[in-house]
Protein backbone atom coordinates (compact mmCIF):
# COMPACT_ATOMS: atom_id res chain seq x y z
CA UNK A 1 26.91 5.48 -13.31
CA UNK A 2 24.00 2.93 -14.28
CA UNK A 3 23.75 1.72 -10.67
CA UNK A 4 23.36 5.60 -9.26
CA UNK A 5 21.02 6.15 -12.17
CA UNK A 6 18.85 3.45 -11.18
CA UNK A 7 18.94 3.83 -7.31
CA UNK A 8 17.75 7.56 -8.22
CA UNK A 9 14.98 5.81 -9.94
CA UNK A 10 14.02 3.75 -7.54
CA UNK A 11 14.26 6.99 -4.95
CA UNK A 12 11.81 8.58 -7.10
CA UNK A 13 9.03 5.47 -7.52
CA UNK A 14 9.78 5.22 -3.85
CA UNK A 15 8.90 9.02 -3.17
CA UNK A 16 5.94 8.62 -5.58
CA UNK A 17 4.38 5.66 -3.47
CA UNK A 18 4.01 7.67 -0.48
CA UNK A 19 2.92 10.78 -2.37
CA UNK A 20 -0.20 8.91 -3.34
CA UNK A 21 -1.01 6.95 -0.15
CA UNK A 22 -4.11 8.02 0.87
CA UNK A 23 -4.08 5.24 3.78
CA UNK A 24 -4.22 8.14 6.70
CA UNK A 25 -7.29 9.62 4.59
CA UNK A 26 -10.28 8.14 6.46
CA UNK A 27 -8.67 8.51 10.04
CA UNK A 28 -8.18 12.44 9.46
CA UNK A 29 -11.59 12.95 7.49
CA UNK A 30 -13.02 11.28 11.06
CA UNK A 31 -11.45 14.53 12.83
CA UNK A 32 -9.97 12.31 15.61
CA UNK A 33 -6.81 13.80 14.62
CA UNK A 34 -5.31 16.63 12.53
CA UNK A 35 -4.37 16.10 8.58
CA UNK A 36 -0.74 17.05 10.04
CA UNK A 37 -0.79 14.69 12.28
CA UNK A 38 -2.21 12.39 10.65
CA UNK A 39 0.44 12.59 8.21
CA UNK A 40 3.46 12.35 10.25
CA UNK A 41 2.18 8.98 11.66
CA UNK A 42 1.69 7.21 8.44
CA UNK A 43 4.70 8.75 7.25
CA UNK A 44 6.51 7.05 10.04
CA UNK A 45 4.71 3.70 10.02
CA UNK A 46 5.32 3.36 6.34
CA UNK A 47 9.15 4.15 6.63
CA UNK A 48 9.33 1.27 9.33
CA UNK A 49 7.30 -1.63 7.67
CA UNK A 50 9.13 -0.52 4.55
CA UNK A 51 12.58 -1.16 6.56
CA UNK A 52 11.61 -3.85 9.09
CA UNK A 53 9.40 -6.41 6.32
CA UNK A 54 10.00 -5.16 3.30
CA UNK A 55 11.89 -8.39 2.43
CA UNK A 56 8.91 -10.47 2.26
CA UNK A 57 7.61 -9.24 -1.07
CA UNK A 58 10.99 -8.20 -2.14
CA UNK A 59 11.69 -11.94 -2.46
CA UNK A 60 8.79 -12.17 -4.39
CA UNK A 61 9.31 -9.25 -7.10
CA UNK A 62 13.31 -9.64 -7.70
CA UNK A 63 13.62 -13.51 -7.34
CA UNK A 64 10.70 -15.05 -8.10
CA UNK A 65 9.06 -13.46 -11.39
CA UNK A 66 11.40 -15.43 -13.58
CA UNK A 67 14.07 -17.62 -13.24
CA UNK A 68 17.14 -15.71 -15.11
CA UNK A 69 19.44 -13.62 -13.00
CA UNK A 70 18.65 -9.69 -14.35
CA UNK A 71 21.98 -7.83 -15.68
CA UNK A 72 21.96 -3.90 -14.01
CA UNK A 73 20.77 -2.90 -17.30
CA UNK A 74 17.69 -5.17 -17.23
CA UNK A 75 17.11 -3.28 -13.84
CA UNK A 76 17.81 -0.14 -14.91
CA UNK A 77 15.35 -0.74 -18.10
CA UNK A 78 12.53 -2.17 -15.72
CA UNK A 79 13.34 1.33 -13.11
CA UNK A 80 13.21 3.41 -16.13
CA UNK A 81 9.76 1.84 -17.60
CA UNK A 82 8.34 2.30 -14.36
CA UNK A 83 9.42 5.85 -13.49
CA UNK A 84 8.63 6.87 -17.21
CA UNK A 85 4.68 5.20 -16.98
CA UNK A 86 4.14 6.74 -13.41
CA UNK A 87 5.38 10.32 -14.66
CA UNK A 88 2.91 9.80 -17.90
CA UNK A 89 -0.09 8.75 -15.30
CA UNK A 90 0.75 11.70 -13.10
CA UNK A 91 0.57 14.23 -15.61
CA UNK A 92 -2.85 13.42 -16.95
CA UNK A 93 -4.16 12.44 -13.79
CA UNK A 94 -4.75 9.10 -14.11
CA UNK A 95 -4.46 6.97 -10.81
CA UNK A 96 -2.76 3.76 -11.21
CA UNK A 97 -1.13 0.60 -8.67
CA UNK A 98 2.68 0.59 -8.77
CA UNK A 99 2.11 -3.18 -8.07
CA UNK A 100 0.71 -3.74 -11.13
CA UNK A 101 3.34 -2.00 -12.87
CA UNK A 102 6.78 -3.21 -11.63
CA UNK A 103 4.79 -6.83 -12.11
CA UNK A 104 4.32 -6.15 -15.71
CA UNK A 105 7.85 -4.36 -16.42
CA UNK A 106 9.25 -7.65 -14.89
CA UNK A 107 7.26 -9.88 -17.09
CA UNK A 108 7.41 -8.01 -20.27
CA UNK A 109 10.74 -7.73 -20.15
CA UNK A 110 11.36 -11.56 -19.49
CA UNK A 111 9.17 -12.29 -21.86
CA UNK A 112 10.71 -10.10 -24.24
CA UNK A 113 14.49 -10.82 -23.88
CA UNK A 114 14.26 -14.20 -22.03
CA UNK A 115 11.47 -15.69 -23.64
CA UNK A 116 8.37 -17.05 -22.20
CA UNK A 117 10.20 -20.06 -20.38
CA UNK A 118 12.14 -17.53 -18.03
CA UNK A 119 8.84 -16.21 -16.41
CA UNK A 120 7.45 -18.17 -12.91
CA UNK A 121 4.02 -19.47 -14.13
CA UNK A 122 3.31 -20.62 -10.67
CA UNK A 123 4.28 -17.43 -8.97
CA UNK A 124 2.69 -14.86 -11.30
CA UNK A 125 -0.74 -17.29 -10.69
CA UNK A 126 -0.34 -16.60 -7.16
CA UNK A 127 -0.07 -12.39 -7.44
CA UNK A 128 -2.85 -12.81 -10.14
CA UNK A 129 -5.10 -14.57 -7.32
CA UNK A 130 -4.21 -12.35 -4.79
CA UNK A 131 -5.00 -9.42 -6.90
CA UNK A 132 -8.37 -10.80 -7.31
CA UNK A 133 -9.10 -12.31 -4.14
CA UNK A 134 -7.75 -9.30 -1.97
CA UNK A 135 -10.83 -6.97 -2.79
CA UNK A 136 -12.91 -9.72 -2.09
CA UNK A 137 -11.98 -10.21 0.85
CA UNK A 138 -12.26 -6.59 1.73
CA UNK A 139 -15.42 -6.25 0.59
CA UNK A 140 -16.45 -8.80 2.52
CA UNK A 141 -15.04 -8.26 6.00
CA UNK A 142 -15.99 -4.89 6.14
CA UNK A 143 -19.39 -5.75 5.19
CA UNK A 144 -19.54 -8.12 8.06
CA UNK A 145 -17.24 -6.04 10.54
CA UNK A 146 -19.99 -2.80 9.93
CA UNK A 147 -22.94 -4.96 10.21
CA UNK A 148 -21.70 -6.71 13.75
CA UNK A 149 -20.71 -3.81 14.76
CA UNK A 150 -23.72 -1.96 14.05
CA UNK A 151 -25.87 -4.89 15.81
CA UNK A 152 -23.96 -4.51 18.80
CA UNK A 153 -24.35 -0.60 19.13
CA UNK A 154 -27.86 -1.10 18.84
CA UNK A 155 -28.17 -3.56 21.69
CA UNK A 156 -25.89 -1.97 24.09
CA UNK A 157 -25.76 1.80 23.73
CA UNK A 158 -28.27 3.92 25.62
CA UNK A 159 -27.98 7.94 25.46
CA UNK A 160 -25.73 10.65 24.04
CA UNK A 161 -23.27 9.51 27.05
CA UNK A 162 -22.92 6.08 25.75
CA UNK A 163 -22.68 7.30 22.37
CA UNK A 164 -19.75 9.89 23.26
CA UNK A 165 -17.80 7.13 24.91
CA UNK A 166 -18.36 4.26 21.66
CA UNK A 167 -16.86 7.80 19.29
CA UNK A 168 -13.78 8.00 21.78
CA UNK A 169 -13.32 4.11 21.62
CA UNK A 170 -13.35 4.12 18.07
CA UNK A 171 -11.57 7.05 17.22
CA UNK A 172 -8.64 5.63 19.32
CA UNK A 173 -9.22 2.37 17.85
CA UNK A 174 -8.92 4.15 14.28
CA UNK A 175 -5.59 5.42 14.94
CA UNK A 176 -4.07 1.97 16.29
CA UNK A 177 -5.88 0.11 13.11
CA UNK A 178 -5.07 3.14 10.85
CA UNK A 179 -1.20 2.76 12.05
CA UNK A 180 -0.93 -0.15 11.59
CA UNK A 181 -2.29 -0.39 7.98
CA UNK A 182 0.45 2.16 6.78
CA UNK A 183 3.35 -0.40 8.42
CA UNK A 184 2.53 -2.97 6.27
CA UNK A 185 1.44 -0.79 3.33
CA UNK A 186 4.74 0.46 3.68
CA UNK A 187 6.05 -3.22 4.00
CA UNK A 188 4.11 -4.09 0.88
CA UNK A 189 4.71 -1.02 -1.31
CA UNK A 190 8.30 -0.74 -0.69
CA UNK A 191 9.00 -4.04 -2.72
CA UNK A 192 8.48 -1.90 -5.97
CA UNK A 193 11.17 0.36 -5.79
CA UNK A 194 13.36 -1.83 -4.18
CA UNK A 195 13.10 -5.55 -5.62
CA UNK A 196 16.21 -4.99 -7.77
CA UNK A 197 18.49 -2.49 -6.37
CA UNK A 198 18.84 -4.96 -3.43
CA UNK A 199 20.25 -7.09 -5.50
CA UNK A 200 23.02 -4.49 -6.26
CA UNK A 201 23.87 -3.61 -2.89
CA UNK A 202 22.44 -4.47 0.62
CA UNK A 203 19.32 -4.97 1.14
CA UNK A 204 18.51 -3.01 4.60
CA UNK A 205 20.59 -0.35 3.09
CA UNK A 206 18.02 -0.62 -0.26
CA UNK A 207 14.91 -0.13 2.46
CA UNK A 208 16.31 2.17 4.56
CA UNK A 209 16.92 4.64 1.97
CA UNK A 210 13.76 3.86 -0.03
CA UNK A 211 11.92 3.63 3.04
CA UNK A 212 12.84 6.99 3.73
CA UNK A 213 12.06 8.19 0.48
CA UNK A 214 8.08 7.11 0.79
CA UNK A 215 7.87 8.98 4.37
CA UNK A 216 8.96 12.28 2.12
CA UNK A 217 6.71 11.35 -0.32
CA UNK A 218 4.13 10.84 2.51
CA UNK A 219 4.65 14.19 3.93
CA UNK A 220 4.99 16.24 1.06
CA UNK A 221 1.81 15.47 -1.46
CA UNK A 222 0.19 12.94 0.47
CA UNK A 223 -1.02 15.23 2.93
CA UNK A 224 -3.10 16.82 -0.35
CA UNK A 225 -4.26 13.07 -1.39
CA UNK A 226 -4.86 12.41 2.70
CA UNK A 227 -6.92 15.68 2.32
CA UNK A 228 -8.95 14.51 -0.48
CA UNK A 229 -9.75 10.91 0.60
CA UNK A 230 -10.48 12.30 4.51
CA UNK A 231 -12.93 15.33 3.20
CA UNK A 232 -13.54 15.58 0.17
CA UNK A 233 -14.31 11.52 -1.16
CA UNK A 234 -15.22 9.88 1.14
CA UNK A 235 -17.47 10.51 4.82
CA UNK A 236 -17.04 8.01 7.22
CA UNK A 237 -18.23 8.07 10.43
CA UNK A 238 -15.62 6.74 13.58
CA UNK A 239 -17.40 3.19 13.80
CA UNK A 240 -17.63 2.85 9.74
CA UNK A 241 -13.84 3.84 9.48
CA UNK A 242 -12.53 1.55 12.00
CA UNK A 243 -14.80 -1.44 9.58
CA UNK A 244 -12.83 -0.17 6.69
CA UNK A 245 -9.27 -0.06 8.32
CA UNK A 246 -9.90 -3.77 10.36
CA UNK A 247 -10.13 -4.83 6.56
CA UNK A 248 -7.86 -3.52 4.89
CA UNK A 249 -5.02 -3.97 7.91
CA UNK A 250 -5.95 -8.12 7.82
CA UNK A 251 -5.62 -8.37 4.38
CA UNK A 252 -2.64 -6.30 3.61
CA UNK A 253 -0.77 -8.15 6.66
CA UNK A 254 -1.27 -11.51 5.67
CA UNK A 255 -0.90 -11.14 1.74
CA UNK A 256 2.77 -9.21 3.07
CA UNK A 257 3.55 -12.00 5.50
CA UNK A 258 2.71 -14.82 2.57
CA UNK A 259 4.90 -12.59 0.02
CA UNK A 260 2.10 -11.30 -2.55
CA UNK A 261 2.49 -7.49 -3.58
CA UNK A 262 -0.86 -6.25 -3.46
CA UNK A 263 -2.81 -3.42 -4.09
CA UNK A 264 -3.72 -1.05 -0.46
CA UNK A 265 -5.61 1.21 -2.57
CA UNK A 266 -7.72 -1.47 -4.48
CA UNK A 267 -8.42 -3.24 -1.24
CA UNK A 268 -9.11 0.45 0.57
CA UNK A 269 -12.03 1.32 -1.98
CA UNK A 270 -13.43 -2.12 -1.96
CA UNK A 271 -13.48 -1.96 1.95
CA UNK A 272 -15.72 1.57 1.68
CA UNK A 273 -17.68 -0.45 -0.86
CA UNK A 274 -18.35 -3.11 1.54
CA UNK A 275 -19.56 -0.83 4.10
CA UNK A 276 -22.05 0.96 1.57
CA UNK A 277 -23.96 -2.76 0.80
């Protein structure tokens, strides 16, 4: 009963992940493509990076936090903790990273039962610098990728021709870059929900099923947050949106491939911020 209990849990985190991924939001603000459409693909390319890479931060979360081997009921406690504080946040509307939380359920609870010698100094250091690095580094290469890019429309572009095609380009460009930002959000994300419930059962099963929970979640409220980002928060123009998405995309892959769980929608806002400087 505890182990169904807890994979519910981790269905629901998992369905809550994609409800707030806002990741399609500046591709369908652009009008390249439609908000349903727009949808659908990140719903897709999240269930697939969820399934196909979610292991690398999985490794991460359920073996390398702290060096005790969790009982079901530590897992169910740390599912329950994190359902229970994303329920709370929903309800008065406060936005928060389910990184952040299944990182601190983890640790207070070692901390708590284990003591502080169970917890992984080195690896929490590592999460800590790549939550503090990875907005930095957004920030920065969208800066850099706008301003280039910027440069080099001003050099070559002549006429509302030229201009038309560069739009096309980009808006094309968008959706590849956009794509492939929600495969490894989805390989990032899905490490929350499913850290510990692969270590009750298989893994790929564990992914699959989680996986396919975040897609749902994707397509049933996230069109509204994909709605809000795209019109409503932020106005991007084709060229400005593909800056954004090169950012986020590099630095979502490579903290996935190197095992950090990181934040897409930290590293998303500080990407618009780097275009705005």
């Amino acid at each position: 009963m505890l182990i169904v209990l807890t994979v519910l849990l981790a269905l629901y985190i998992s369905w809550s992940i994609g409800s707030n991924d806002e990741t399609m939001g500046t591709l369908a603000g652009c009008g390249y493509i439609s908000i349903g459409r727009a949808v659908l693909i990140g719903a897709i390319a999240d269930a697939l990076g969820a399934i196909l890479l979610g292991y690398r931060v999985e490794e991460t979360i359920g073996r390398g936090l702290i060096s005790v081997d969790l009982t079901y009921y530590d897992i169910f406690v740390i599912m329950v903790s994190m359902a229970t504080w994303l329920i709370i946040s929903s309800a008065m509307g406060i936005p928060i990273s389910t990184t952040h939380s299944i990182v601190g359920a983890v640790t207070g609870l070692g901390a708590y039962k284990y003591g502080l010698q169970s917890l992984n100094l080195k690896s929490l250091v590592r999460i800590a610098a790549g939550w503090i690095l990875s907005p930095l580094i957004g920030v920065i290469m969208a800066y850099f990728m706008e301003k280039f890019v910027s440069m080099y429309l001003k050099r070559r572009v002549r006429g509302l021709i030229d201009r038309l095609k560069v739009g096309r380009f980009s808006g094309l460009m968008l959706l590849v870059w956009t794509t492939y930002t929600s495969f490894f959000r989805g390989a990032n994300d899905i490490a929350n929900a499913t850290s510990f419930i692969s270590l009750m059962f298989d893994p790929i099963l564990a992914r699959t099923i989680c996986g396919i929970g975040m897609a749902v979640g994707v397509l049933t409220l996230g069109r509204r947050v994909v709605r809000t980002v795209g019109e409503e928060l932020v106005e991007l123009d084709p060229v400005s949106a593909l800056a954004v998405q090169i950012s986020v995309a590099s630095t979502l892959s490579i903290g996935t491939m190197l095992g950090l769980p990181l934040s897409g929608s930290q590293i998303l806002v500080a990407a618009i911020i780097g275009i705005g400087l």
